[in-house]
PDB file of N, CA and C in Angstrom:
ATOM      1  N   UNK A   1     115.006-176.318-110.371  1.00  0.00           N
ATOM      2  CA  UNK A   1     114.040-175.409-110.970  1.00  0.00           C
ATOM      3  C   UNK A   1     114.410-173.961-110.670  1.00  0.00           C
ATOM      4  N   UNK A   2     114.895-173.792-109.475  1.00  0.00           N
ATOM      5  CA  UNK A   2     115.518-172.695-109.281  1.00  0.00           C
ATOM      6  C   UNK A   2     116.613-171.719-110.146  1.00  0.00           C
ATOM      7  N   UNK A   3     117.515-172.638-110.288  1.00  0.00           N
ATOM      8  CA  UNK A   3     118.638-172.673-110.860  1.00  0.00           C
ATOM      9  C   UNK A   3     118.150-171.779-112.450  1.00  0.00           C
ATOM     10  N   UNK A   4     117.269-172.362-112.904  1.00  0.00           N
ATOM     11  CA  UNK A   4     116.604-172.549-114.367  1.00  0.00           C
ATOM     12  C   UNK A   4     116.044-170.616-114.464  1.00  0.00           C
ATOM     13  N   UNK A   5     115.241-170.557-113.209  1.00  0.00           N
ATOM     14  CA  UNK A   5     114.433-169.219-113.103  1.00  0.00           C
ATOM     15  C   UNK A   5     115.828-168.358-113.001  1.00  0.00           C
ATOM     16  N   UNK A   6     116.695-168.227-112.130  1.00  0.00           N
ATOM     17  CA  UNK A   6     117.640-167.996-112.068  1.00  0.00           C
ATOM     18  C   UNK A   6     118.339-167.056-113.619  1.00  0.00           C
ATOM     19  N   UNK A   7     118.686-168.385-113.944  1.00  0.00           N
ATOM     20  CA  UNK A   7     119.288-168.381-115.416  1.00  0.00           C
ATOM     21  C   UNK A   7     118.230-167.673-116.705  1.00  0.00           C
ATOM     22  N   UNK A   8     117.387-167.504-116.660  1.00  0.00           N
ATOM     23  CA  UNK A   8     116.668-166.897-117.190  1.00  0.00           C
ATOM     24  C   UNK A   8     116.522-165.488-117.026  1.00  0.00           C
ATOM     25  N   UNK A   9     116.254-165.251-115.718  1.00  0.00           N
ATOM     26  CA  UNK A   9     116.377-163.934-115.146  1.00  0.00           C
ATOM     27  C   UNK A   9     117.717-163.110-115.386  1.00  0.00           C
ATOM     28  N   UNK A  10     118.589-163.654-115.570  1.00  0.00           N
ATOM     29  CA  UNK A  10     120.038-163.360-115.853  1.00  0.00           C
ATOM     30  C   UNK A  10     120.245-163.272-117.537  1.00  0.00           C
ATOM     31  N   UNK A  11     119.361-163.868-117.789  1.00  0.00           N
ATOM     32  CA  UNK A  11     119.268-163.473-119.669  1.00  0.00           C
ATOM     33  C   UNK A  11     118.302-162.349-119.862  1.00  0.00           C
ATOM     34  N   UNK A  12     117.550-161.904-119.610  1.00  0.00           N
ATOM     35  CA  UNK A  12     116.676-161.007-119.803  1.00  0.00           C
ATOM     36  C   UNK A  12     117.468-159.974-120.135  1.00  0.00           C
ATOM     37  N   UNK A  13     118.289-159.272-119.162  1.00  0.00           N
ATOM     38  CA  UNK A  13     118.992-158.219-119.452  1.00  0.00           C
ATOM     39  C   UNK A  13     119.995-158.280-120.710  1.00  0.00           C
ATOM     40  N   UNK A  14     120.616-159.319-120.851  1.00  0.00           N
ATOM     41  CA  UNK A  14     121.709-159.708-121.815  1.00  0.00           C
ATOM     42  C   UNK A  14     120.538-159.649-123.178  1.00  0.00           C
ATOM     43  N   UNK A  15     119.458-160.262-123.255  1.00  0.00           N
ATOM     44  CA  UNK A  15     118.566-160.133-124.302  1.00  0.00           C
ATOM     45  C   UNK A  15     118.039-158.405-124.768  1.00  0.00           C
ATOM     46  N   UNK A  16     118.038-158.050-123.712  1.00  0.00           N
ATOM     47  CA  UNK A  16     117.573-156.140-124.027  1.00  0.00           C
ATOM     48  C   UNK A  16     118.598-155.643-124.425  1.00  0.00           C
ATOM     49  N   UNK A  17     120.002-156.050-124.212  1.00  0.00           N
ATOM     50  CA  UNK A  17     121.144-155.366-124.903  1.00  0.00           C
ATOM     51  C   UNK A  17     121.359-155.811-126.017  1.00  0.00           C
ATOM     52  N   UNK A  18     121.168-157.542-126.528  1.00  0.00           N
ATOM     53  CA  UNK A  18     121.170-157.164-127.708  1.00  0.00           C
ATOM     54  C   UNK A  18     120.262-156.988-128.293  1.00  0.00           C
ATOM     55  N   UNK A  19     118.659-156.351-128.213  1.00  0.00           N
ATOM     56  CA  UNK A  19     118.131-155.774-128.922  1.00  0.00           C
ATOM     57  C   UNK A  19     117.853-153.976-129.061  1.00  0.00           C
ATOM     58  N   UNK A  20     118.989-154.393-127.963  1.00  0.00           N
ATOM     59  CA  UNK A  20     118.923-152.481-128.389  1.00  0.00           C
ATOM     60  C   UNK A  20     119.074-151.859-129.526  1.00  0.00           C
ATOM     61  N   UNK A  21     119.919-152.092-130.677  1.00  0.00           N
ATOM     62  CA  UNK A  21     120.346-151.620-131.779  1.00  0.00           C
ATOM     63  C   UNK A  21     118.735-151.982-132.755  1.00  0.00           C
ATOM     64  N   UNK A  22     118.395-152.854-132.254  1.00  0.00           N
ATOM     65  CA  UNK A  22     117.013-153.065-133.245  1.00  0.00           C
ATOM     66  C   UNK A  22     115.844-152.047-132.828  1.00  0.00           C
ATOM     67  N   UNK A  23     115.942-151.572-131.584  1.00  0.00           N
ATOM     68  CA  UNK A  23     114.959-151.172-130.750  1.00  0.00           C
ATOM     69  C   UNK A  23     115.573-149.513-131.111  1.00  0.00           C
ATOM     70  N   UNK A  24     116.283-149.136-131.166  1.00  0.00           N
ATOM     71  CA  UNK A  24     116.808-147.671-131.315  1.00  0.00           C
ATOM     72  C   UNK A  24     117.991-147.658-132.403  1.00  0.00           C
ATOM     73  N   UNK A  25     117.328-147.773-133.481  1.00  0.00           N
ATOM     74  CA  UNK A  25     118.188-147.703-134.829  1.00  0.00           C
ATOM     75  C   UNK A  25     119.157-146.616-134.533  1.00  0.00           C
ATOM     76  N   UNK A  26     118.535-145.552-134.259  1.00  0.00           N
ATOM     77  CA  UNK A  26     119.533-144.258-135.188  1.00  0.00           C
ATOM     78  C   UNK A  26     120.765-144.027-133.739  1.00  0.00           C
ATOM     79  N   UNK A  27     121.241-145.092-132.889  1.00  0.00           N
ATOM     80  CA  UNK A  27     122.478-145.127-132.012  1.00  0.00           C
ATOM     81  C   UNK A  27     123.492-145.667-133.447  1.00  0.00           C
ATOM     82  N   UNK A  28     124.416-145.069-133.075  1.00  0.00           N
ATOM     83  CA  UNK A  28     125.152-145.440-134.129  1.00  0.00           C
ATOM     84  C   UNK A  28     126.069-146.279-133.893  1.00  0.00           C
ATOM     85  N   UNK A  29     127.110-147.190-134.354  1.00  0.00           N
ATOM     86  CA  UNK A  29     128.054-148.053-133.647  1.00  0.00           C
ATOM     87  C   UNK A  29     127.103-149.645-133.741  1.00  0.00           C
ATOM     88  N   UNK A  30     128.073-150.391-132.910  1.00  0.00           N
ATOM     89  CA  UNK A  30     127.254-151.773-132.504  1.00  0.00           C
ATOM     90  C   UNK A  30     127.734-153.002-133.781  1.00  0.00           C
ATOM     91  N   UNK A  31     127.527-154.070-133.509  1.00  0.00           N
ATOM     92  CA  UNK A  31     127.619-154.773-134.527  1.00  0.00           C
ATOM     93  C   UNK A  31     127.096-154.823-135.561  1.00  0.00           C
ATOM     94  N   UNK A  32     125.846-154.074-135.503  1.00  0.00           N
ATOM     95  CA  UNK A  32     125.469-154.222-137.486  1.00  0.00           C
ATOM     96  C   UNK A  32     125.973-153.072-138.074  1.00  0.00           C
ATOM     97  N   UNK A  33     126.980-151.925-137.657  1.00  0.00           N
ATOM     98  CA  UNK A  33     127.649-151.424-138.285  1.00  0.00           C
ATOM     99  C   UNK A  33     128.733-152.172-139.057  1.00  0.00           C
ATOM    100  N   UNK A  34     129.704-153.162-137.936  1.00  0.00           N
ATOM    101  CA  UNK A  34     130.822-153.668-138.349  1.00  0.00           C
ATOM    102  C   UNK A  34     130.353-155.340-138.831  1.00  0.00           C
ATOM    103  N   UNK A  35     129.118-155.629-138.912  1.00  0.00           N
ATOM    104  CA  UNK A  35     128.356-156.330-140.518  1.00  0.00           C
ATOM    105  C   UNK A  35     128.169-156.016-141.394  1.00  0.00           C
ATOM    106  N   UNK A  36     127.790-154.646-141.534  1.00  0.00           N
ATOM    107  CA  UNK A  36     127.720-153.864-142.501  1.00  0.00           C
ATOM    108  C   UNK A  36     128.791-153.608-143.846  1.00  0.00           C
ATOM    109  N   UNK A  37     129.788-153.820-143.143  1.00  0.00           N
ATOM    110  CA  UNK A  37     131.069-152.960-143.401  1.00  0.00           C
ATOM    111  C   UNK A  37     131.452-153.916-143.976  1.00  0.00           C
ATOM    112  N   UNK A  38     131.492-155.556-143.313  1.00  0.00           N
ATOM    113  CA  UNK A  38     131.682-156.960-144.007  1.00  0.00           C
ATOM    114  C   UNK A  38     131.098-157.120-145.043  1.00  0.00           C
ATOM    115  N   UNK A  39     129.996-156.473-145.553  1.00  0.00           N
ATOM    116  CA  UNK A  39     128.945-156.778-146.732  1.00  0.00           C
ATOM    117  C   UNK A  39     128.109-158.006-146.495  1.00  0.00           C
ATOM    118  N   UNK A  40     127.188-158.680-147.221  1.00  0.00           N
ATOM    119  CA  UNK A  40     126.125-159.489-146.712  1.00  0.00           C
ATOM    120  C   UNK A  40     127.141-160.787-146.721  1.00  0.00           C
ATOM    121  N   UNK A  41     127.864-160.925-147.625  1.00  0.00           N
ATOM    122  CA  UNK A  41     128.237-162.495-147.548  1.00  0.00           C
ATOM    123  C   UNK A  41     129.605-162.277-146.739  1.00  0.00           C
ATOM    124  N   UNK A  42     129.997-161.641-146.469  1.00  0.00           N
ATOM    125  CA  UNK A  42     131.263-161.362-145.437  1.00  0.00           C
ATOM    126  C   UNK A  42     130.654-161.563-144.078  1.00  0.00           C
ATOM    127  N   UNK A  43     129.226-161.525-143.848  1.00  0.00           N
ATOM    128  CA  UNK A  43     128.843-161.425-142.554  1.00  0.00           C
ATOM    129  C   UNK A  43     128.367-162.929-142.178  1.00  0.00           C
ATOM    130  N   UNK A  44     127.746-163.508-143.418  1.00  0.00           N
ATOM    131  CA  UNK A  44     127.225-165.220-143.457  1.00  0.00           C
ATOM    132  C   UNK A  44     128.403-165.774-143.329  1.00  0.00           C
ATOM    133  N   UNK A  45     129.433-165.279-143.830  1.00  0.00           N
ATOM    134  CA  UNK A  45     130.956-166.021-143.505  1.00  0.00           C
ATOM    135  C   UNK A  45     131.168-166.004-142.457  1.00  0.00           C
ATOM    136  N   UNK A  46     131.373-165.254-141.435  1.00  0.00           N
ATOM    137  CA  UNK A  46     131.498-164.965-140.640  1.00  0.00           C
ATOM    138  C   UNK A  46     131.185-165.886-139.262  1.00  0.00           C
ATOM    139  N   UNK A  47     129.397-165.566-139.495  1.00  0.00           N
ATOM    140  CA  UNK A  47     128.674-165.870-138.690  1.00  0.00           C
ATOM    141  C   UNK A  47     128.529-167.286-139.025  1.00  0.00           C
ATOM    142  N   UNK A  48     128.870-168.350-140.176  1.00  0.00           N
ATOM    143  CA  UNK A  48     129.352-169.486-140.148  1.00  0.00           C
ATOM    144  C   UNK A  48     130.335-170.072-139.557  1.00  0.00           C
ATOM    145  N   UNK A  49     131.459-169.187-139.539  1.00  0.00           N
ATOM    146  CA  UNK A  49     132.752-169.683-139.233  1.00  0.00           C
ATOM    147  C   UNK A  49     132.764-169.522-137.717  1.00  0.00           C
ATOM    148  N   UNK A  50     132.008-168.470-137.071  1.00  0.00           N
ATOM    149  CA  UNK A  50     131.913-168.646-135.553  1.00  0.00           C
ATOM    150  C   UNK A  50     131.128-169.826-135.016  1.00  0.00           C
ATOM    151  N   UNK A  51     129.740-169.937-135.775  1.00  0.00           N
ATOM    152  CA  UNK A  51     129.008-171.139-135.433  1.00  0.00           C
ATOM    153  C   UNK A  51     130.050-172.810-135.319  1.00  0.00           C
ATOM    154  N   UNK A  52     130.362-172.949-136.643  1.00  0.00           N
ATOM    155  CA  UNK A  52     131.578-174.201-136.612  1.00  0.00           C
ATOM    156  C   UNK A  52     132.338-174.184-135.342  1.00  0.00           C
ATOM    157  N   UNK A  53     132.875-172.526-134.606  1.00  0.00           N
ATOM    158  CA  UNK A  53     133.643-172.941-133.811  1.00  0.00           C
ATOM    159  C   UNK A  53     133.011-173.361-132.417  1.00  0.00           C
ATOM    160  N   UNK A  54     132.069-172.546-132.185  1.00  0.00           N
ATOM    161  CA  UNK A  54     131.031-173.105-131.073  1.00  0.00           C
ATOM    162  C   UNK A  54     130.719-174.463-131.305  1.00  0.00           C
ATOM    163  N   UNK A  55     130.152-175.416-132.572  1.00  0.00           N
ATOM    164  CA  UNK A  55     129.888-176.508-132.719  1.00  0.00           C
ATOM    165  C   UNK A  55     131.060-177.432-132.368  1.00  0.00           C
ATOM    166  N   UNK A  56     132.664-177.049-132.667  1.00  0.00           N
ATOM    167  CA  UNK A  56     133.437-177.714-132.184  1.00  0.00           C
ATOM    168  C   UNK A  56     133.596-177.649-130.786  1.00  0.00           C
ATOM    169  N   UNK A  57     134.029-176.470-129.790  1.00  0.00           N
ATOM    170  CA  UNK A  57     133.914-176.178-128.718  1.00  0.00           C
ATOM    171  C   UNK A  57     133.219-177.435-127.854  1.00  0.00           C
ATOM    172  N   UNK A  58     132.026-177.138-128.118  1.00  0.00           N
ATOM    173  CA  UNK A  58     130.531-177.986-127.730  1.00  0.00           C
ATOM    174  C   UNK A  58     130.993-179.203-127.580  1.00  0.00           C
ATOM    175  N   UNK A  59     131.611-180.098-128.595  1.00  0.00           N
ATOM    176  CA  UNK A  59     131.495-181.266-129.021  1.00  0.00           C
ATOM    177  C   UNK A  59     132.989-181.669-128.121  1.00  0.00           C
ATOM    178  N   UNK A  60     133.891-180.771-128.269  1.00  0.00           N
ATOM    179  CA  UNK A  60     135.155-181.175-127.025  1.00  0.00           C
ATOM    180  C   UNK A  60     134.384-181.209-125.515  1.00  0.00           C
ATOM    181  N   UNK A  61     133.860-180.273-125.000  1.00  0.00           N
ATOM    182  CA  UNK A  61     133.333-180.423-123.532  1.00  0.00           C
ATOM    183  C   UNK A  61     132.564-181.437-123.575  1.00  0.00           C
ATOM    184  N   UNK A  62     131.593-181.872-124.802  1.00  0.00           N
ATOM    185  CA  UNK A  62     130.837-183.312-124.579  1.00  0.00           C
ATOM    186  C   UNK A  62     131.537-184.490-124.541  1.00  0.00           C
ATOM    187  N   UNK A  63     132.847-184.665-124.960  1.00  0.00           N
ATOM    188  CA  UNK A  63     133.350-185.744-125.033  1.00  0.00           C
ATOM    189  C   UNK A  63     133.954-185.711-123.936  1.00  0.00           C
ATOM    190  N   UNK A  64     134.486-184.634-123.323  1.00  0.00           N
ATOM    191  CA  UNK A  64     134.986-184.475-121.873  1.00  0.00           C
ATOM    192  C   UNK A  64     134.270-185.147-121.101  1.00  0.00           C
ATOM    193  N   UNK A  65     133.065-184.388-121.090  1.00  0.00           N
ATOM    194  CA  UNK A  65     132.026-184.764-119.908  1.00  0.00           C
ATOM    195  C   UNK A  65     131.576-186.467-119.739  1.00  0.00           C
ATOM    196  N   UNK A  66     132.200-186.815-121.443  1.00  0.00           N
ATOM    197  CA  UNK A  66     131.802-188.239-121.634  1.00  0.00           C
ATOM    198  C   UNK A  66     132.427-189.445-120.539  1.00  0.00           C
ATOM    199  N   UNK A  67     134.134-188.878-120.996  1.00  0.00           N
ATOM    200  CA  UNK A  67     134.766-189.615-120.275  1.00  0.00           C
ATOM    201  C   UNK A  67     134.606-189.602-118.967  1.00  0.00           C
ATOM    202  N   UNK A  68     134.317-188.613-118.261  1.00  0.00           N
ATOM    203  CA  UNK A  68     133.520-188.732-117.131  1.00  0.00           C
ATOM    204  C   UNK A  68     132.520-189.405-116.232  1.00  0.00           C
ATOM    205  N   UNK A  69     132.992-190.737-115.493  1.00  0.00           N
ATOM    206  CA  UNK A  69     132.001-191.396-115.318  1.00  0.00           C
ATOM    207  C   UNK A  69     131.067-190.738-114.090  1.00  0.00           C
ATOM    208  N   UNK A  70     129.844-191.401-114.523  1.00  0.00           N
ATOM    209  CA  UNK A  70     128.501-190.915-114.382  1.00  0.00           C
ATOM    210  C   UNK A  70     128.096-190.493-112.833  1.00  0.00           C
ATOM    211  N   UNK A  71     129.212-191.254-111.859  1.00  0.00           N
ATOM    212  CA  UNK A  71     128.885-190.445-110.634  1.00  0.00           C
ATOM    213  C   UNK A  71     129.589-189.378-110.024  1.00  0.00           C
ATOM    214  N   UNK A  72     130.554-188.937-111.136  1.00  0.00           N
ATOM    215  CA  UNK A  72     130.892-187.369-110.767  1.00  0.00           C
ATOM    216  C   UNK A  72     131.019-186.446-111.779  1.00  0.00           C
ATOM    217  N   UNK A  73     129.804-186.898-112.464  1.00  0.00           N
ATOM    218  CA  UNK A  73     129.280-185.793-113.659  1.00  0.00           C
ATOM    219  C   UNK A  73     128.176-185.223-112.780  1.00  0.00           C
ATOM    220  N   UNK A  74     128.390-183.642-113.277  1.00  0.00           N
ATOM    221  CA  UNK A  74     127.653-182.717-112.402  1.00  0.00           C
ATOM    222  C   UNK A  74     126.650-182.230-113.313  1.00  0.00           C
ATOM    223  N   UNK A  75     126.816-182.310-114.863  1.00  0.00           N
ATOM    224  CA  UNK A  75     125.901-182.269-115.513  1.00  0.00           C
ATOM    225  C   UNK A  75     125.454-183.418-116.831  1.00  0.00           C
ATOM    226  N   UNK A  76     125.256-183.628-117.645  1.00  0.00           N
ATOM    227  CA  UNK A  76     125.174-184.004-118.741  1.00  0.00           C
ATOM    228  C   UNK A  76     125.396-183.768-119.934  1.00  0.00           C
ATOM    229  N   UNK A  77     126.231-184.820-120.705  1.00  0.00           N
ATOM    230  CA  UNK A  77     127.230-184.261-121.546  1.00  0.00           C
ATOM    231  C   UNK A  77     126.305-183.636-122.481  1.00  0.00           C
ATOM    232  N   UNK A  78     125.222-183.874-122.539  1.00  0.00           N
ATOM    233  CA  UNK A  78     124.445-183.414-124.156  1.00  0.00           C
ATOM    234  C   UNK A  78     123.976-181.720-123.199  1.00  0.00           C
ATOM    235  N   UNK A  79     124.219-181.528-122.140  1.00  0.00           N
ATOM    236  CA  UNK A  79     123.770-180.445-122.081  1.00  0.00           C
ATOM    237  C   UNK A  79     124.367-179.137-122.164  1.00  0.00           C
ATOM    238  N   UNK A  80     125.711-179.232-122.912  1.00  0.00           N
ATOM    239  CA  UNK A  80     127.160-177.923-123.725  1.00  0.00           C
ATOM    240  C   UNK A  80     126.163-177.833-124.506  1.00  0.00           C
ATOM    241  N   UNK A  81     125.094-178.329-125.249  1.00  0.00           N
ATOM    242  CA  UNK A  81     124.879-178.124-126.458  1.00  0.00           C
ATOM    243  C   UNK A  81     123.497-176.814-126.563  1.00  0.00           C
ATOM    244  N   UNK A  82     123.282-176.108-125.004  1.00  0.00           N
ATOM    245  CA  UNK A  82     122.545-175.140-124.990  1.00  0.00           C
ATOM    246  C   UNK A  82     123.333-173.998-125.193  1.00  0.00           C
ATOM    247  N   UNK A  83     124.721-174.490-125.187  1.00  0.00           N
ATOM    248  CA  UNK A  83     125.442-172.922-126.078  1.00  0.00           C
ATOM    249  C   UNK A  83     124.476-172.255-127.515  1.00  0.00           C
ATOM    250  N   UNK A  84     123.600-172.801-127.697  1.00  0.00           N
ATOM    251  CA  UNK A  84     122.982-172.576-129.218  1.00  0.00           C
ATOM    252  C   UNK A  84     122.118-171.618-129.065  1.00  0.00           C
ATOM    253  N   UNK A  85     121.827-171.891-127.925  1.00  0.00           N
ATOM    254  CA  UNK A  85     120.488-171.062-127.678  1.00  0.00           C
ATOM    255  C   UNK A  85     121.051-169.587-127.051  1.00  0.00           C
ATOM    256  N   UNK A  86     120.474-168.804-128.142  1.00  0.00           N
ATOM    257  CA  UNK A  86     120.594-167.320-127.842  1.00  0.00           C
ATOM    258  C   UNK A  86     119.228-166.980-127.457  1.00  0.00           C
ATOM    259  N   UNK A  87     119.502-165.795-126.279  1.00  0.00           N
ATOM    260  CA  UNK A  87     120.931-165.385-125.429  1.00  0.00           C
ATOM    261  C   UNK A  87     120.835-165.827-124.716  1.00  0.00           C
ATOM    262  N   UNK A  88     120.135-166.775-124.344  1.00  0.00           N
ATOM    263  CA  UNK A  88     120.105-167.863-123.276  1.00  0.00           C
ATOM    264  C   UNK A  88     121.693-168.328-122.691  1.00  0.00           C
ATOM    265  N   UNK A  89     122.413-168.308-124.034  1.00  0.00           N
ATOM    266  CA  UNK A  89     124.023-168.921-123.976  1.00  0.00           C
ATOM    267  C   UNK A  89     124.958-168.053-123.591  1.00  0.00           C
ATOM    268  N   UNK A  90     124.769-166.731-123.095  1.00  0.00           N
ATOM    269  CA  UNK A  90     125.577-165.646-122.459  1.00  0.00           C
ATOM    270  C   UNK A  90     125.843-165.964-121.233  1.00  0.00           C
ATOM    271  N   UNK A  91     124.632-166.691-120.715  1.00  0.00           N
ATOM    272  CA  UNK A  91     124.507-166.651-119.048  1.00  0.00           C
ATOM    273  C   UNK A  91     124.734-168.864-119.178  1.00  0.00           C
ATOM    274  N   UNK A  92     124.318-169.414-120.121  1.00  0.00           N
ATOM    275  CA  UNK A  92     124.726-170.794-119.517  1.00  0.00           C
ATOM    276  C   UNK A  92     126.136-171.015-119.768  1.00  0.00           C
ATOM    277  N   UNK A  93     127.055-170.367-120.719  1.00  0.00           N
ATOM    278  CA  UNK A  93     127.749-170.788-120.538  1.00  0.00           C
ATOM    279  C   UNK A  93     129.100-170.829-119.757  1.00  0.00           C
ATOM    280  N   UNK A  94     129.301-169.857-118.887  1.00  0.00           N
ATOM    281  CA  UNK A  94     129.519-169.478-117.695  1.00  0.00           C
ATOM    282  C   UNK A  94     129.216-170.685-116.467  1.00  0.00           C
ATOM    283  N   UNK A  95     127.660-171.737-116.712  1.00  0.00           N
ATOM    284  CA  UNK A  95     127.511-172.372-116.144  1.00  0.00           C
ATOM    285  C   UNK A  95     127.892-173.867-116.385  1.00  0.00           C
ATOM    286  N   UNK A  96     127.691-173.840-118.010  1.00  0.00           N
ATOM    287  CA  UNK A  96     128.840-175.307-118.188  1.00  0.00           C
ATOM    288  C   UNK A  96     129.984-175.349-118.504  1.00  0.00           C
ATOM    289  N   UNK A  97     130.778-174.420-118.583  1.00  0.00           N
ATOM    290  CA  UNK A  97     131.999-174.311-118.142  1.00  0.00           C
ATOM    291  C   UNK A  97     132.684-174.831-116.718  1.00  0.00           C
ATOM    292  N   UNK A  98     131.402-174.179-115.446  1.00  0.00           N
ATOM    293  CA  UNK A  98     132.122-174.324-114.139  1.00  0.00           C
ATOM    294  C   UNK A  98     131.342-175.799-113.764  1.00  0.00           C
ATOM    295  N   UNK A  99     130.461-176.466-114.880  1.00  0.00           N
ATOM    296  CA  UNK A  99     130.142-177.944-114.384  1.00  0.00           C
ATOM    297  C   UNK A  99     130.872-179.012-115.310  1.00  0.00           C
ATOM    298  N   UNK A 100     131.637-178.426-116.059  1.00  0.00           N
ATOM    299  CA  UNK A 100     132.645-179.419-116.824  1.00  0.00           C
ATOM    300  C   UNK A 100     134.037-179.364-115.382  1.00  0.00           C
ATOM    301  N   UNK A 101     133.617-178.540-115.193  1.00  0.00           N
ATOM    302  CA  UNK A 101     135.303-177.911-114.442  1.00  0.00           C
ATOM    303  C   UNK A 101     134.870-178.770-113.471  1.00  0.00           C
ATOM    304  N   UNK A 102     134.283-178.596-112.499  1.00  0.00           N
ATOM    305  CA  UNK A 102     133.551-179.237-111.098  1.00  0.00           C
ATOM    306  C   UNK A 102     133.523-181.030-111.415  1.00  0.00           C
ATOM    307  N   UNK A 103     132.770-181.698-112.267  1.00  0.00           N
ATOM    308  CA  UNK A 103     132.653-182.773-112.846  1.00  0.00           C
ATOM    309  C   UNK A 103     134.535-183.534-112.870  1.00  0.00           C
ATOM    310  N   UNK A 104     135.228-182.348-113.714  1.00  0.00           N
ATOM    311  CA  UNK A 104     136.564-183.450-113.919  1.00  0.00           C
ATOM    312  C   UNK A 104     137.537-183.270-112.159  1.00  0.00           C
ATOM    313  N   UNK A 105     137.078-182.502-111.579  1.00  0.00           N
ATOM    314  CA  UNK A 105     137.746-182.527-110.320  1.00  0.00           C
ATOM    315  C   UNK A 105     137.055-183.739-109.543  1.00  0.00           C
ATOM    316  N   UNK A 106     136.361-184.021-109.924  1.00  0.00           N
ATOM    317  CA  UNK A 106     135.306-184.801-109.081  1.00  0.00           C
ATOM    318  C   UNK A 106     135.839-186.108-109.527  1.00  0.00           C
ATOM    319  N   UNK A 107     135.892-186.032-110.636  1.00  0.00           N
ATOM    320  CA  UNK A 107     136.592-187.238-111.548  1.00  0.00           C
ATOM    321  C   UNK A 107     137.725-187.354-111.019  1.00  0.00           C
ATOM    322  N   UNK A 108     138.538-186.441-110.882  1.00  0.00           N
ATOM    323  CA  UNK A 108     139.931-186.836-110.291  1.00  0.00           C
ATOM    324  C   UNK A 108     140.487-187.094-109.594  1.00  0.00           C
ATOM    325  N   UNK A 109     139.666-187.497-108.216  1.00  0.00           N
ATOM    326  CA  UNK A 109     139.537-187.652-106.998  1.00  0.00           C
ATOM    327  C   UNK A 109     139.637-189.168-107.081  1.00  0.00           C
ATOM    328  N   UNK A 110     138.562-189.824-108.013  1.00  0.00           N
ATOM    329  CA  UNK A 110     139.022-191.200-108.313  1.00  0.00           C
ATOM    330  C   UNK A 110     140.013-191.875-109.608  1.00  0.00           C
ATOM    331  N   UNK A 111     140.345-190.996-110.172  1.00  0.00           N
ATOM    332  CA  UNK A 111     141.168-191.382-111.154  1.00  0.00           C
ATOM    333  C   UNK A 111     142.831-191.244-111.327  1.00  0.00           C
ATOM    334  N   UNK A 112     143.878-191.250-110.992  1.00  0.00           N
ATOM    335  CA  UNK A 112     144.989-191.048-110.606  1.00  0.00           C
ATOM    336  C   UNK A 112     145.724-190.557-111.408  1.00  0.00           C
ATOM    337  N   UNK A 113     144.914-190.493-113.230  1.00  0.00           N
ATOM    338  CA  UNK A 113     145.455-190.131-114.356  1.00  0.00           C
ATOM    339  C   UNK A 113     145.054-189.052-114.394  1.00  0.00           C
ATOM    340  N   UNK A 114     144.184-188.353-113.976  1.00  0.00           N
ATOM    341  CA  UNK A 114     143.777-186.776-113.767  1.00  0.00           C
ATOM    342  C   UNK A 114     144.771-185.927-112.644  1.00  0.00           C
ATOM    343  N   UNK A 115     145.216-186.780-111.946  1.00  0.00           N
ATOM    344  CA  UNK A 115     145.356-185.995-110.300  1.00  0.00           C
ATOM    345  C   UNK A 115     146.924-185.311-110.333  1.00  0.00           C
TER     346      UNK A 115
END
């Protein structure tokens, strides 16, 4: 539960930065300039083609985490999939990164095909 307050508290700030540009239009710069510049469907492109890659991303560390048997998984594989959640995902993913990482060392300790 800690962990959770933690991680939250650590988004707050990441959340005020990106609403700064909404919060004080007339700064100039920032990403909805260089959306702008993409035009509207240059930016849905865009912002599709990054999503797909996060959705793939996601779906490699889950299958990672899969093969991972269950007593040196440090987290749960369905839980890469809070990369989605903005901006929540600035600050977790930093954290399932280092519990995929932690998990396959853990794994490899018993597995001889990792080591």
């Amino acid at each position: 539960m800690l962990l959770v307050v933690f991680k939250v508290l650590l988004t707050l700030p990441v959340a005020w930065a990106l609403a700064w540009p909404l919060v004080h239009p007339s700064v100039a710069g920032g990403i909805f300039s260089e959306l702008e510049a993409l035009g509207s469907i240059g930016a849905w492109i865009l912002t599709l083609v990054f999503l797909i890659a996060v959705f793939f991303y996601c779906r490699d560390l889950q299958r990672s985490l899969t093969l991972v048997k269950p007593p040196s998984r440090v987290a749960s594989p369905r839980s890469v999939w809070l990369m989605f959640l903005l901006p929540y995902n600035f600050i977790e993913d930093f954290f399932i990164v280092a519990h995929v990482a932690r998990s396959l060392r853990r794994e490899a300790r018993h597995n001889k095909a990792l080591g």
